[in-house]
C-alpha atoms as a PDB file:
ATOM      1  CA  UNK A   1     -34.382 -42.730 -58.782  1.00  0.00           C
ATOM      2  CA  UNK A   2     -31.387 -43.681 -56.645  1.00  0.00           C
ATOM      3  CA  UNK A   3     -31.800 -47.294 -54.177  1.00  0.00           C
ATOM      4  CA  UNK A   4     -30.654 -46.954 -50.692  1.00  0.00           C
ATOM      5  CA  UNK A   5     -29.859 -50.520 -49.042  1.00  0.00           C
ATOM      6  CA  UNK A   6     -30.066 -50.021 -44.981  1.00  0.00           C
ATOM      7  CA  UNK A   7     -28.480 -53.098 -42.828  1.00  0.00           C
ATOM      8  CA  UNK A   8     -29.458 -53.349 -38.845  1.00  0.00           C
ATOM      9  CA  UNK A   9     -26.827 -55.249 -36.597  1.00  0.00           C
ATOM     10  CA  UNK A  10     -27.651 -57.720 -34.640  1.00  0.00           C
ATOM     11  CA  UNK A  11     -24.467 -59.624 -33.707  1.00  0.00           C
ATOM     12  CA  UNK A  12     -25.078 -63.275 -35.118  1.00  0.00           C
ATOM     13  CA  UNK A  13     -28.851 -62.484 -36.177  1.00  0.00           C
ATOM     14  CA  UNK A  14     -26.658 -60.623 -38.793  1.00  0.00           C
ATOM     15  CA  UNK A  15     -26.804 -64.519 -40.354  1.00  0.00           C
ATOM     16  CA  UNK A  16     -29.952 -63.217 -41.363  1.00  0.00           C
ATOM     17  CA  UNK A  17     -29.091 -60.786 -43.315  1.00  0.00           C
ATOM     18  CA  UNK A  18     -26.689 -62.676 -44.777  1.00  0.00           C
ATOM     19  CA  UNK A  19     -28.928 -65.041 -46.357  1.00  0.00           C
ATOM     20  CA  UNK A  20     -31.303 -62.148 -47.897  1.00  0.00           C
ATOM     21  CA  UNK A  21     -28.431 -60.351 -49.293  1.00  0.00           C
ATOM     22  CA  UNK A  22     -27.161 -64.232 -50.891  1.00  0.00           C
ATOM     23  CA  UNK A  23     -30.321 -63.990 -52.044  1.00  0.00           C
ATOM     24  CA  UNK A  24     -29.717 -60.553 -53.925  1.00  0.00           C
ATOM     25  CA  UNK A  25     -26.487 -61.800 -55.277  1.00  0.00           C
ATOM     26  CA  UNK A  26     -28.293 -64.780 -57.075  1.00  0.00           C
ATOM     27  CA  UNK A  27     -31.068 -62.628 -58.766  1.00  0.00           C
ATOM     28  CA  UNK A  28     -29.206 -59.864 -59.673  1.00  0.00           C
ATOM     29  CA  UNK A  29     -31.217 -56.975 -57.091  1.00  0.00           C
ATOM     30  CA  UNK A  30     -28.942 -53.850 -57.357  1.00  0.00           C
ATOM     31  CA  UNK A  31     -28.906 -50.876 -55.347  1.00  0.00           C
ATOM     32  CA  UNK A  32     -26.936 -47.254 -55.189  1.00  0.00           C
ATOM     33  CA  UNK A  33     -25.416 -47.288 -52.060  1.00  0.00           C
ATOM     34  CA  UNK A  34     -25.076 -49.265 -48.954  1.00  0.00           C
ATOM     35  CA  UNK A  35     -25.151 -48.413 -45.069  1.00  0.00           C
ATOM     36  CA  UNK A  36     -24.378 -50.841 -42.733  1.00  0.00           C
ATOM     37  CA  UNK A  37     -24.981 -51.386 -39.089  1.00  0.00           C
ATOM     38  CA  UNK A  38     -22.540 -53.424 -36.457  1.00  0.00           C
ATOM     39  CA  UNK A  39     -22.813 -56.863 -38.250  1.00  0.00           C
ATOM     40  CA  UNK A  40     -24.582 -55.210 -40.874  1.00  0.00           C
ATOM     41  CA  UNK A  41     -21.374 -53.388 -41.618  1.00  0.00           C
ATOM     42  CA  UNK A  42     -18.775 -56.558 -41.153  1.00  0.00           C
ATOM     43  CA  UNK A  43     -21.430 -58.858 -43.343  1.00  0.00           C
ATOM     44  CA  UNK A  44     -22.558 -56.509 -45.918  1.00  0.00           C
ATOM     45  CA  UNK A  45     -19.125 -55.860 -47.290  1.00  0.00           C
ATOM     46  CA  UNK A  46     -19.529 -59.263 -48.902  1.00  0.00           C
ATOM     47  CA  UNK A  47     -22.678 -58.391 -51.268  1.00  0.00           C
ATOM     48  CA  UNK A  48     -20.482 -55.599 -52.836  1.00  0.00           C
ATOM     49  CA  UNK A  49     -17.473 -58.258 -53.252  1.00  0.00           C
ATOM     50  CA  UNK A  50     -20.191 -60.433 -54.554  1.00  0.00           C
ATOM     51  CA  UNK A  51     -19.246 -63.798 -52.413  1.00  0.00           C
ATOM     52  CA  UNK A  52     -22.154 -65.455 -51.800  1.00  0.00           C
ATOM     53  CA  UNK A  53     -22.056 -67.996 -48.418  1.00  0.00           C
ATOM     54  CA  UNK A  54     -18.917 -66.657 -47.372  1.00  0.00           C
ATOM     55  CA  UNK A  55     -20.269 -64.629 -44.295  1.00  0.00           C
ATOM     56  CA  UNK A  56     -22.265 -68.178 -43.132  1.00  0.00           C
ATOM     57  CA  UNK A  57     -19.262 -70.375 -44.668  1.00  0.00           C
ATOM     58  CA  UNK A  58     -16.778 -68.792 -42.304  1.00  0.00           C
ATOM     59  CA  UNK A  59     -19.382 -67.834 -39.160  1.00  0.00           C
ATOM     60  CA  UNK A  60     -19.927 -71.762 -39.287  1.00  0.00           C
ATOM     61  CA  UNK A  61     -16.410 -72.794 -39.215  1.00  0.00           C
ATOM     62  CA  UNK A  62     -14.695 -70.606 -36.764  1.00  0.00           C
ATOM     63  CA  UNK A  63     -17.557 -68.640 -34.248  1.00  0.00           C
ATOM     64  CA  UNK A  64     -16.485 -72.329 -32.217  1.00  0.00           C
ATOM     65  CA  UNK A  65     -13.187 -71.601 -32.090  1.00  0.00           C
ATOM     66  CA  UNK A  66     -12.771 -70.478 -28.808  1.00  0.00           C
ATOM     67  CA  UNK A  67      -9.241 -68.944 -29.496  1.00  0.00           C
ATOM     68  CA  UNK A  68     -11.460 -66.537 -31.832  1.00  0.00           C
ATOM     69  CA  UNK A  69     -14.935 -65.918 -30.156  1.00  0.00           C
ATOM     70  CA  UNK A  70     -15.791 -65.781 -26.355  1.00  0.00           C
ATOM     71  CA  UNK A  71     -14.630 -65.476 -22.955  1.00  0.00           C
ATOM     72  CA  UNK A  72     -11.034 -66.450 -23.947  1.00  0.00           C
ATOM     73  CA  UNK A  73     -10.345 -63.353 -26.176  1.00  0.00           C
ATOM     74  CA  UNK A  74     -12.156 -61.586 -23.610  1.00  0.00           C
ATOM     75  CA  UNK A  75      -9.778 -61.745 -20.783  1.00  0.00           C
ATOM     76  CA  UNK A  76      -6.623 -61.566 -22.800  1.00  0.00           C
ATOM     77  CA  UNK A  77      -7.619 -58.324 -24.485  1.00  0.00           C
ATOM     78  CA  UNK A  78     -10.848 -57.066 -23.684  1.00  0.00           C
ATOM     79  CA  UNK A  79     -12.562 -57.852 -26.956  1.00  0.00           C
ATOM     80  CA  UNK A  80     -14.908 -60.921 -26.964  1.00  0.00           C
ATOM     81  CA  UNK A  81     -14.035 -61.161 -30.703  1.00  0.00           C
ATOM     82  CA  UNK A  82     -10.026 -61.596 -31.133  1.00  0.00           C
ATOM     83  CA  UNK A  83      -8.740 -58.542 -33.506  1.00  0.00           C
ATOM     84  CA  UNK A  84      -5.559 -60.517 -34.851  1.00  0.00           C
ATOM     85  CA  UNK A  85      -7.791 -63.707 -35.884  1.00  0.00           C
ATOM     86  CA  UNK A  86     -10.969 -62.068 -36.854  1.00  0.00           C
ATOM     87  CA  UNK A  87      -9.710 -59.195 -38.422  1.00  0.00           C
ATOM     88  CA  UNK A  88      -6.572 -60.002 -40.196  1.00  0.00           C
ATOM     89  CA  UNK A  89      -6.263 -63.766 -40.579  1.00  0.00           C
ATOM     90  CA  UNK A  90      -9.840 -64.800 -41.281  1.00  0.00           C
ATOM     91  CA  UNK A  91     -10.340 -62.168 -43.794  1.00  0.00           C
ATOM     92  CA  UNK A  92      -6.283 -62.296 -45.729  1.00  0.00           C
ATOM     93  CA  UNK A  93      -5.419 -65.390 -45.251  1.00  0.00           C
ATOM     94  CA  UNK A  94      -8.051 -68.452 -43.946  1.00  0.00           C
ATOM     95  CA  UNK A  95     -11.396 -67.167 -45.906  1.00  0.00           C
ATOM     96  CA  UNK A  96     -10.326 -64.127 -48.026  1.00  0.00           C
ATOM     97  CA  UNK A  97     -12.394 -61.043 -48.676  1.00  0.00           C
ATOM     98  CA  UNK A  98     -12.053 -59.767 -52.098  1.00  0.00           C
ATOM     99  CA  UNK A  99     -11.279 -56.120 -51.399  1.00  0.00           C
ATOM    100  CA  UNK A 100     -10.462 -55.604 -54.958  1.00  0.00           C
ATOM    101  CA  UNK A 101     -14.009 -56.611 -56.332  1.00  0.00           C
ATOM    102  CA  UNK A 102     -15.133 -55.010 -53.281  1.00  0.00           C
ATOM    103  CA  UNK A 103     -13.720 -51.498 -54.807  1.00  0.00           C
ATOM    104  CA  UNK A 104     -14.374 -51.976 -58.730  1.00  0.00           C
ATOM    105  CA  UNK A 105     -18.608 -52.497 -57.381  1.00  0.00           C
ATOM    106  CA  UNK A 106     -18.654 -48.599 -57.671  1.00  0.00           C
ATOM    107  CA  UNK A 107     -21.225 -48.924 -55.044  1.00  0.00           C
ATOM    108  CA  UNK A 108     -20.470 -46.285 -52.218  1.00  0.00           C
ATOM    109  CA  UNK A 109     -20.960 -48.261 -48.620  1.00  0.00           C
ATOM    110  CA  UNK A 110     -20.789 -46.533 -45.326  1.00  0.00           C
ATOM    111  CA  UNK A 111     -20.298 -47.908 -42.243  1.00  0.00           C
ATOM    112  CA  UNK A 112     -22.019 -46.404 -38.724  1.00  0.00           C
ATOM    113  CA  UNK A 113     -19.892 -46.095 -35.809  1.00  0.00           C
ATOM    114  CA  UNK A 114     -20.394 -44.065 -32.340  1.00  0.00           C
ATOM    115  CA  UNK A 115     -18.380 -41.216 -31.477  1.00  0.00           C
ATOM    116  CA  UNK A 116     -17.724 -42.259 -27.459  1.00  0.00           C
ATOM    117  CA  UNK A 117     -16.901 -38.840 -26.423  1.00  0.00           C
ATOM    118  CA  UNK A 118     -19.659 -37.121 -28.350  1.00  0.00           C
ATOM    119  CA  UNK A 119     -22.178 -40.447 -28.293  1.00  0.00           C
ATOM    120  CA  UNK A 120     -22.873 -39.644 -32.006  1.00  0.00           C
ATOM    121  CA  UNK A 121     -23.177 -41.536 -34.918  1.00  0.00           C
ATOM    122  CA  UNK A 122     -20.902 -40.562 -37.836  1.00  0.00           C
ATOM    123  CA  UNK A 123     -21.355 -42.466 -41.250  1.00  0.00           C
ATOM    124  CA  UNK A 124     -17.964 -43.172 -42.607  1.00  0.00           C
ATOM    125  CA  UNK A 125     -17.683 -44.720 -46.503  1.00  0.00           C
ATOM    126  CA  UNK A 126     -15.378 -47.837 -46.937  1.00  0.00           C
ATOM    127  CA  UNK A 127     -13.645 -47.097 -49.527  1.00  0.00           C
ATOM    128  CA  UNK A 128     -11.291 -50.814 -48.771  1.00  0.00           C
ATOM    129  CA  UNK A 129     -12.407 -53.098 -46.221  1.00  0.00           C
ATOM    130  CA  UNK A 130      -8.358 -54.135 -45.928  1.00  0.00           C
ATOM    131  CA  UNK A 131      -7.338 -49.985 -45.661  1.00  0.00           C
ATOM    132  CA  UNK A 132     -10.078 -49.113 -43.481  1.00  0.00           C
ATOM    133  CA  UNK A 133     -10.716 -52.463 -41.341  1.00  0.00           C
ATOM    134  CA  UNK A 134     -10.726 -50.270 -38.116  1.00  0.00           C
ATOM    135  CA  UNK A 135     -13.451 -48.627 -39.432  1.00  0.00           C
ATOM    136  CA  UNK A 136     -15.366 -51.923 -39.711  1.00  0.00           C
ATOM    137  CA  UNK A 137     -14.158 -53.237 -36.287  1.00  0.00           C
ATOM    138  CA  UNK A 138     -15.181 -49.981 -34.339  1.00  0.00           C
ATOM    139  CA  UNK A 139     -19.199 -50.331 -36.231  1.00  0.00           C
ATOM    140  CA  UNK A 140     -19.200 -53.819 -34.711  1.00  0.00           C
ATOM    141  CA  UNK A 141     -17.344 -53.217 -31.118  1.00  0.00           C
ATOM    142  CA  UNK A 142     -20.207 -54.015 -28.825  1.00  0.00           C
ATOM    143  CA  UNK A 143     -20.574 -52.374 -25.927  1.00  0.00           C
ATOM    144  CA  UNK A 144     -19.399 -53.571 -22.724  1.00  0.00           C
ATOM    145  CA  UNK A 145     -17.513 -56.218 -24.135  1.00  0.00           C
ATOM    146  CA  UNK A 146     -15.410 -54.161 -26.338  1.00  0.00           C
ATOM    147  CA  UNK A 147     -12.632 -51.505 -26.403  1.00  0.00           C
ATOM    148  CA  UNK A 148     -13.268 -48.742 -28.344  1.00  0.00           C
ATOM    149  CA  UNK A 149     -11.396 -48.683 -31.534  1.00  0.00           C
ATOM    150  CA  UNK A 150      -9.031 -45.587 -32.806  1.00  0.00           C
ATOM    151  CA  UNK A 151      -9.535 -43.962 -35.905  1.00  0.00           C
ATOM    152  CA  UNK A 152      -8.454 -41.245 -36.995  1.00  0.00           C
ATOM    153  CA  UNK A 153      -7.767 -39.589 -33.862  1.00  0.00           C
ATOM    154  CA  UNK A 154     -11.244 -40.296 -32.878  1.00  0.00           C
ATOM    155  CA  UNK A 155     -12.255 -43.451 -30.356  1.00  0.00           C
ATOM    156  CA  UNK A 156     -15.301 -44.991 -31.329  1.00  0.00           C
ATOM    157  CA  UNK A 157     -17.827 -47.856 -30.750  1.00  0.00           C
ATOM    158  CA  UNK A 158     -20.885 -50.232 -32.361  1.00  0.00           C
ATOM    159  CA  UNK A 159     -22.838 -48.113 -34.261  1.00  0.00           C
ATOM    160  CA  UNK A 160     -26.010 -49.443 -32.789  1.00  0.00           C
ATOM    161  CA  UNK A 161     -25.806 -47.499 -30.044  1.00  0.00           C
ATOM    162  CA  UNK A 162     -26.718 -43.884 -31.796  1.00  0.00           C
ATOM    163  CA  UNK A 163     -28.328 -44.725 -35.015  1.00  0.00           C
ATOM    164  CA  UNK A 164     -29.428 -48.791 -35.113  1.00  0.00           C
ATOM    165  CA  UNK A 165     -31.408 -48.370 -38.272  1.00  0.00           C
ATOM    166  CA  UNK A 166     -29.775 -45.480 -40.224  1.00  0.00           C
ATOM    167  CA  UNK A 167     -32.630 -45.540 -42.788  1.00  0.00           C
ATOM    168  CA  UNK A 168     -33.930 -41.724 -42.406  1.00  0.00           C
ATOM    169  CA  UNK A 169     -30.114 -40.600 -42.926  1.00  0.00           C
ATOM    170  CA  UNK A 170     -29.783 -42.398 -45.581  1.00  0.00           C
ATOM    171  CA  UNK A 171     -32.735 -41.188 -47.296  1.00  0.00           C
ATOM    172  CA  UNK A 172     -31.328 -37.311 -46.352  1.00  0.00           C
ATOM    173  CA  UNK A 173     -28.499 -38.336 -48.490  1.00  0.00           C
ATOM    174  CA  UNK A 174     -31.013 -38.191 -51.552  1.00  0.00           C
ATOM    175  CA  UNK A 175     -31.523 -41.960 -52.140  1.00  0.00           C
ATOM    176  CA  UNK A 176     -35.839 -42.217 -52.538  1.00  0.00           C
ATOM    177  CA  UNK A 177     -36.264 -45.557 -52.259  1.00  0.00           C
ATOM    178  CA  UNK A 178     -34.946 -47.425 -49.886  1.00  0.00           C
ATOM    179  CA  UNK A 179     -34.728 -51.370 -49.441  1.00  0.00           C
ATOM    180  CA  UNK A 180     -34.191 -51.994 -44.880  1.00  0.00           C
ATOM    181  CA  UNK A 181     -32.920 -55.308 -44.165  1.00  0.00           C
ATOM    182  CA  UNK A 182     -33.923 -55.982 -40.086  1.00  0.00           C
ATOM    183  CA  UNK A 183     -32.694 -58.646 -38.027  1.00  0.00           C
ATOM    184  CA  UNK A 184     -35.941 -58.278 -35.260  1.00  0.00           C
ATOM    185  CA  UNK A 185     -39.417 -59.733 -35.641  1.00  0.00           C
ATOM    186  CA  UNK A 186     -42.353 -57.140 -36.336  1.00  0.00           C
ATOM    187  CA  UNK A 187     -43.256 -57.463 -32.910  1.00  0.00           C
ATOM    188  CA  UNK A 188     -40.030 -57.073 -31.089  1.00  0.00           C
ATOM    189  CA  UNK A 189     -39.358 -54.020 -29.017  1.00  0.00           C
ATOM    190  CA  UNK A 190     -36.440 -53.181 -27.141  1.00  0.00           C
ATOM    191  CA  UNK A 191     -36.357 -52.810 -23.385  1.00  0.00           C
ATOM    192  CA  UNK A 192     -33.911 -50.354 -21.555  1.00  0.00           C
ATOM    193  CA  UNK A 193     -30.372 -51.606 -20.341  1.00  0.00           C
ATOM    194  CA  UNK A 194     -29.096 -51.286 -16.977  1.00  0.00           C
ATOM    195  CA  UNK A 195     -27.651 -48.490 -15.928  1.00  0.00           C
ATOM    196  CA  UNK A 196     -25.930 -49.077 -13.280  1.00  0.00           C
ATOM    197  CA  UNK A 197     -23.852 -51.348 -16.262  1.00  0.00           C
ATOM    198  CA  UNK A 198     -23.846 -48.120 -18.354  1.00  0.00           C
ATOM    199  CA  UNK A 199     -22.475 -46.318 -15.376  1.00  0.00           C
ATOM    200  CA  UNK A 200     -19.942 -48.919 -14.191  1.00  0.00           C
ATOM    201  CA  UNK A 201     -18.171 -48.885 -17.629  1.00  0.00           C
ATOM    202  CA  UNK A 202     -19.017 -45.333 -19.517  1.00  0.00           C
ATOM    203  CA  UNK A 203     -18.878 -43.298 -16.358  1.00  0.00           C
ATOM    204  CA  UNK A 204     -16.208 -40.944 -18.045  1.00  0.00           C
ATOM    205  CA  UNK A 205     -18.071 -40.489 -21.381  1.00  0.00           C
ATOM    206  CA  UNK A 206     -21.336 -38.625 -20.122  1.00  0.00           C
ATOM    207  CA  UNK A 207     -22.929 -38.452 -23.656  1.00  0.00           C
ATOM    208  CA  UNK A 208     -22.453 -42.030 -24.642  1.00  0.00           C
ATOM    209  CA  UNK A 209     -23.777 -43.203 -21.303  1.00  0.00           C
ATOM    210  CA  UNK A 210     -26.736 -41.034 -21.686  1.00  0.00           C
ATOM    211  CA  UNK A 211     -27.187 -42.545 -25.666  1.00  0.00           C
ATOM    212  CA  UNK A 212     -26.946 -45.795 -23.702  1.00  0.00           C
ATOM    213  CA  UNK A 213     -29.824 -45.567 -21.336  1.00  0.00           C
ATOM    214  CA  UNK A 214     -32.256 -43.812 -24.122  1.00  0.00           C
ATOM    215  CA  UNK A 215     -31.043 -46.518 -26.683  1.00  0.00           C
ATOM    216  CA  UNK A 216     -34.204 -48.584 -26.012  1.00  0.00           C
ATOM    217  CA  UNK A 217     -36.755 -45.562 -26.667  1.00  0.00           C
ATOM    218  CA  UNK A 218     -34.645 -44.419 -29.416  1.00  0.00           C
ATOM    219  CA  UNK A 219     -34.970 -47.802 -31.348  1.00  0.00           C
ATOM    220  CA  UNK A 220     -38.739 -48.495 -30.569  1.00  0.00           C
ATOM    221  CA  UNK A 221     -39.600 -44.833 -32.230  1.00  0.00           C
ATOM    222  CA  UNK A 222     -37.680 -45.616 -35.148  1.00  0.00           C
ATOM    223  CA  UNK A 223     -39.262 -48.707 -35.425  1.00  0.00           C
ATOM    224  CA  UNK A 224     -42.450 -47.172 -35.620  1.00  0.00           C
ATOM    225  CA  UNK A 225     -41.440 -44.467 -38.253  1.00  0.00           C
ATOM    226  CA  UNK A 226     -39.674 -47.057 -40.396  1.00  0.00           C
ATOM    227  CA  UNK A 227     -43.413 -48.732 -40.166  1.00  0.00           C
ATOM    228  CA  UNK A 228     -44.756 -45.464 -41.343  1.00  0.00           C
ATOM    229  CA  UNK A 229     -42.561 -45.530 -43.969  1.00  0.00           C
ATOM    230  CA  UNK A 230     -43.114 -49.356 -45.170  1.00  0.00           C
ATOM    231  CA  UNK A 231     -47.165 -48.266 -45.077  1.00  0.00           C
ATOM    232  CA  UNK A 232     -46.388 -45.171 -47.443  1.00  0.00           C
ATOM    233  CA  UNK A 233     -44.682 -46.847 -49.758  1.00  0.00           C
ATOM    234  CA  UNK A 234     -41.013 -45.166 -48.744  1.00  0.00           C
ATOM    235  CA  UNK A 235     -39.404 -48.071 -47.741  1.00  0.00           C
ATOM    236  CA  UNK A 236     -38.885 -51.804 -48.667  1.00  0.00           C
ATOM    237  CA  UNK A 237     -38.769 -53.921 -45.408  1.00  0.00           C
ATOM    238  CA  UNK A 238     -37.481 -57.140 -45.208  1.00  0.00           C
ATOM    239  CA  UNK A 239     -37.581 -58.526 -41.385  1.00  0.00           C
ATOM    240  CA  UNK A 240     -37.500 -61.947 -40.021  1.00  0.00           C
ATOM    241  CA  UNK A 241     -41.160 -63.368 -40.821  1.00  0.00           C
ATOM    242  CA  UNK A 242     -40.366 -65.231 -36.860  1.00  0.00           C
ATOM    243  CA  UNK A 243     -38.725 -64.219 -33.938  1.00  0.00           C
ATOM    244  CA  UNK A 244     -35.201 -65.212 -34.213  1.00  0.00           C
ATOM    245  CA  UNK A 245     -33.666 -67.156 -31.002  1.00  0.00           C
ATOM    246  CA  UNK A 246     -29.943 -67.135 -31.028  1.00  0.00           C
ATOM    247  CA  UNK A 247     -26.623 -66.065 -28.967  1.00  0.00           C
ATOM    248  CA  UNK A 248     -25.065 -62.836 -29.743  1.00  0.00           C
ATOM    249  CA  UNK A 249     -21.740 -64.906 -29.873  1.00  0.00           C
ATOM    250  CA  UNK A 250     -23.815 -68.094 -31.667  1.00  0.00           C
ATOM    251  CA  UNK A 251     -21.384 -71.255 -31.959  1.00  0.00           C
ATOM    252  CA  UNK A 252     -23.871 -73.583 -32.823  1.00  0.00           C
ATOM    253  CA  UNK A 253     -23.580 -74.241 -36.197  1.00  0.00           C
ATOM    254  CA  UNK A 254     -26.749 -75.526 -36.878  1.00  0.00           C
ATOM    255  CA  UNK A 255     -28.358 -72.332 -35.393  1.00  0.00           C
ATOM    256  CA  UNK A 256     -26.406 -70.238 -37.790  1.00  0.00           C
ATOM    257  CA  UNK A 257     -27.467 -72.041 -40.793  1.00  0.00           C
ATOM    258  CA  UNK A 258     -30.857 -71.620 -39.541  1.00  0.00           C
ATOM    259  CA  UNK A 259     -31.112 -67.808 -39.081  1.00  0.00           C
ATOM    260  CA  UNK A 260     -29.536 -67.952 -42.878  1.00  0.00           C
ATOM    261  CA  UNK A 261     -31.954 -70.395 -44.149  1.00  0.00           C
ATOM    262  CA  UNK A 262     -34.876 -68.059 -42.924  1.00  0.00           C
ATOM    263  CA  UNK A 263     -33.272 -64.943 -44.207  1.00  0.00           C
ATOM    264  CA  UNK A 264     -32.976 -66.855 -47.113  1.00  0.00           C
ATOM    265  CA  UNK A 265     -36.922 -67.826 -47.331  1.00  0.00           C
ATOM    266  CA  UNK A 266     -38.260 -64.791 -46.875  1.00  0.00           C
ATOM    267  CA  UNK A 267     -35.997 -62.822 -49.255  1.00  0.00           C
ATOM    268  CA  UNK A 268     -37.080 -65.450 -51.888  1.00  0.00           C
ATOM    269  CA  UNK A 269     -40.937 -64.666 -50.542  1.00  0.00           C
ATOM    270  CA  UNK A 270     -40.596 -60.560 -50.435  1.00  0.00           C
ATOM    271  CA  UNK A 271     -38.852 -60.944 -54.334  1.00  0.00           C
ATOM    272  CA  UNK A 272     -41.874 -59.983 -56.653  1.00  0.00           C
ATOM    273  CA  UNK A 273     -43.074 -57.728 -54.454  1.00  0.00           C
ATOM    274  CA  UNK A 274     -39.578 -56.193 -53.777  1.00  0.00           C
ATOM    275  CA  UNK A 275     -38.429 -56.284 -57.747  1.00  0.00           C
ATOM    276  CA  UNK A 276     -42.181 -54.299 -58.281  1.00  0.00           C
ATOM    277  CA  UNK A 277     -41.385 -51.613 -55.400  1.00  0.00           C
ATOM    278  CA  UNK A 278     -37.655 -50.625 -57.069  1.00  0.00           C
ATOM    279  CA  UNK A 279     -39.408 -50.539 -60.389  1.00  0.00           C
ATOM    280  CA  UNK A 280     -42.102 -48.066 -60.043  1.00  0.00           C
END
């Protein structure tokens, strides 16, 4: 029996999953491998370093920073998050990531990002968040108010736009039981983007724009399999037990702390039932 752990983005509802993975730190819950999603990607790297509250300690203290988050870095370089700050400073020098405990976990953890040219999703493995940082930037590089990140020769975007909840790929990878960690209500479906947006920006990359417009059908049917899959006893989901109501670029502290409260409560709630699934 091998455990899958599958993390949807979400921008700042990614506080969410913060607080259920926290959660999993503090009662020892152990899996085999670990996709991530967007923010799933950028926050999850922290349960395999194993430092619990960093992602909401450092969220907290500098999403208000307007030198780091918001229209500001947006003008100067086309990125409402700033690269230098967020990427290299926050990470190396004002809140540092262990990479190192991040590579002795053992735990292989693979990152989704979209292919613009092709609009596909590839799944790449983090081997070091420090060596392969790009690789984490391009999963969470929204659209529209991102540039595409280079990687390997390849440009790329948020891996939410081809494969939001990478759960059946996963599974094809031969892990059988798989733990999803969603950042949207059981109720929440998503409606279609505009596209004359989707045309305005991705006019020269055909396939993403057309992964753009069917993003919102896409989603909503694998919603409904994932359901399938929670009902035959093929998947583990934990989702918010309430709609969550924040910003994409959240500032408010107070907000963050609490999305991560309630991703902490209902991790604590799904535990005996969870620790009961992964041992059968």
């Amino acid at each position: 029996m091998k455990v899958g752990l599958v993390l949807e983005g979400g921008a700042m509802r990614g506080m969410y999953t913060a607080g259920v993975l926290d959660v999993f730190l503090e009662k020892c819950i152990s899996v085999d491998a670990v996709v991530g999603v967007s923010a799933g990607a950028l926050f999850g790297v922290n349960y395999l370093s194993r430092q619990k509250g960093r992602v909401i300690r450092y969220n907290k203290k500098f999403n208000s920073d307007k030198n780091y988050m918001g229209l500001g870095p947006l003008l100067r370089e086309g990125n409402i998050v700033n690269t230098k700050y967020a990427y290299e400073e926050v990470p190396r020098k004002l809140d540092p990531f262990d990479d190192e405990s991040y590579k002795k976990s053992g735990i292989p953890f693979y990152a989704v990002v979209t292919d613009i040219e092709t609009g596909e999703p590839e799944y790449i493995q983090v081997y070091s968040a420090f060596e392969q940082m790009d690789v984490l930037r391009a999963s969470g590089s929204m659209p529209f108010v991102s540039k595409p990140v280079l990687y390997n020769n390849k440009m790329y975007l948020d891996g939410g736009i081809s494969d939001s909840i990478p759960f059946q790929w996963i599974s094809s990878q031969g892990y059988d039981k798989l733990i999803v960690i969603l950042t949207r209500d059981m109720e929440y479906r998503k409606n279609p983007m505009s596209s004359s947006l989707i045309k305005l920006f991705y006019k020269k990359q055909p396939q993403l724009s057309e992964k753009l417009l069917k993003r919102h059908d896409v989603y909503n049917k694998s919603v409904e399999l994932l359901k399938q899959w929670e009902n035959e006893g093929k998947a583990f989901v934990i989702r918010p037990s309430k709609p969550i109501e924040i910003g994409r670029i959240e500032t408010n502290p107070d907000k963050l702390q609490e999305v991560y409260d309630l991703g902490v409560k209902d991790a604590i709630e799904s535990l005996l039932e969870l620790q009961k699934y992964i041992s059968r």
